[in-house]
Protein backbone atom coordinates (compact mmCIF):
# COMPACT_ATOMS: atom_id res chain seq x y z
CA UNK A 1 30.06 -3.54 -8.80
CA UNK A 2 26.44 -5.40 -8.86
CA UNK A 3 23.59 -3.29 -10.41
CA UNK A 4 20.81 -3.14 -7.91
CA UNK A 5 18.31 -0.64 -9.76
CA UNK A 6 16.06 -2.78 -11.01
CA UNK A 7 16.23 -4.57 -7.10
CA UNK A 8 13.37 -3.95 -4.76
CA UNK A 9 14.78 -4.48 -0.87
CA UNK A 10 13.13 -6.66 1.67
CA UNK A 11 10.18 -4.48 3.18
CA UNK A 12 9.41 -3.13 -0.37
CA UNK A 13 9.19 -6.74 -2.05
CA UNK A 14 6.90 -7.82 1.33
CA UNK A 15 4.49 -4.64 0.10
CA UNK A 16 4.48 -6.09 -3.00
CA UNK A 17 3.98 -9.28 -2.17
CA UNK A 18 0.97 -8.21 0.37
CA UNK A 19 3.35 -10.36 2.64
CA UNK A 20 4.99 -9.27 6.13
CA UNK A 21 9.06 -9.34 6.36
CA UNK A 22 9.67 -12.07 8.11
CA UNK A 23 7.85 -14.10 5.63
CA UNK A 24 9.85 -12.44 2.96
CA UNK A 25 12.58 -13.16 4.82
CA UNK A 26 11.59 -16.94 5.38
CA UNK A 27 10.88 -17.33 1.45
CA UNK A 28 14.41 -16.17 0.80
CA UNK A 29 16.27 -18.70 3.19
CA UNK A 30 15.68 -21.63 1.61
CA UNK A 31 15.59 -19.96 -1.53
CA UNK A 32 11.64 -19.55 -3.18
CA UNK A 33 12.40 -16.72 -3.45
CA UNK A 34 15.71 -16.06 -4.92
CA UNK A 35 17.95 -12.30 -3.20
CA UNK A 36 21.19 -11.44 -3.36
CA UNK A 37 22.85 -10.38 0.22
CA UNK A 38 24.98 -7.31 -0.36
CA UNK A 39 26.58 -6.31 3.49
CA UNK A 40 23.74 -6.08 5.59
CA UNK A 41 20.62 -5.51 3.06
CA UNK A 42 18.98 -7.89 1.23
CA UNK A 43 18.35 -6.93 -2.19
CA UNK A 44 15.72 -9.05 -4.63
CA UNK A 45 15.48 -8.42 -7.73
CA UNK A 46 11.72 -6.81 -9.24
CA UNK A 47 11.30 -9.38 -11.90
CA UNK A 48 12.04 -12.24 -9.17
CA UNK A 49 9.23 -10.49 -7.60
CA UNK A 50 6.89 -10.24 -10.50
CA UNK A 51 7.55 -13.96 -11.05
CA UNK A 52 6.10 -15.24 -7.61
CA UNK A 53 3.32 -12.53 -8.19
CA UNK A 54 2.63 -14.69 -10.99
CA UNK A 55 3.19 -17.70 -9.16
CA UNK A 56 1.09 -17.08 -6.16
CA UNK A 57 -1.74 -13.85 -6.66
CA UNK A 58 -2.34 -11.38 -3.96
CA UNK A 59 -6.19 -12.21 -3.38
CA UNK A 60 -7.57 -9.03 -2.05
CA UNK A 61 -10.24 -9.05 1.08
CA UNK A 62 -10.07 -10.55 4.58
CA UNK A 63 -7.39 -13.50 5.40
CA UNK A 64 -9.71 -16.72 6.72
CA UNK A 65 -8.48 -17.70 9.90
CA UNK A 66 -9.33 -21.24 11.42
CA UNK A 67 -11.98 -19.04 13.96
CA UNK A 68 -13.83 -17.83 10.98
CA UNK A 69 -13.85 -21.24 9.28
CA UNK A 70 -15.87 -23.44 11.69
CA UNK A 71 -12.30 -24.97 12.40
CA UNK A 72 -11.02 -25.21 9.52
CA UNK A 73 -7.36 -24.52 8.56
CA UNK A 74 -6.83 -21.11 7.15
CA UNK A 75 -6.32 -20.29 3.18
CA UNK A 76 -3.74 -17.62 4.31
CA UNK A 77 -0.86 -17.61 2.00
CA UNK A 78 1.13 -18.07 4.68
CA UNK A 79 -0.87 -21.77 5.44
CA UNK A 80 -0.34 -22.60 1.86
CA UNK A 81 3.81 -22.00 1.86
CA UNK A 82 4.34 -23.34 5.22
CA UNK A 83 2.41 -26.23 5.75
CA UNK A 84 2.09 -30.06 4.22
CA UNK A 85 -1.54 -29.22 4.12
């Protein structure tokens, strides 16, 4: 049997994280961020968690957004994992 107590699930690592789900989920697929798939929940493990914490700090305050930026691209974290930029 797999220990899963020190294992934080998907919507608990996204708190976290200060992520949503789905971007949980999208870290996870091509494996940033690594989880373990036991039946239908996803299970990822706290220090795997702590490590991207590490990684990539939760800033606190207001996510930019390309209206609030004179056109600018966003600094959302979400602009800095998914895009070339």
């Amino acid at each position: 049997m797999v220990d899963i107590s020190e294992s934080v699930g998907v919507a608990q690592a996204a708190d976290l994280l200060g992520l949503t789900d789905r971007t949980v989920h999208r870290l996870i697929d091509p494996g940033e961020l690594p989880a373990r798939r036991l039946g239908p929940p996803v299970w990822i493990d706290r220090a795997d968690v702590d490590a991207y914490l590490e990684q990539f700090p939760v800033v606190p305050g207001p996510l930019p957004c390309a209206d609030h930026t004179n056109g600018q691209p966003g600094a959302r974290r979400h602009d800095r994992l998914f895009t070339n930029g």
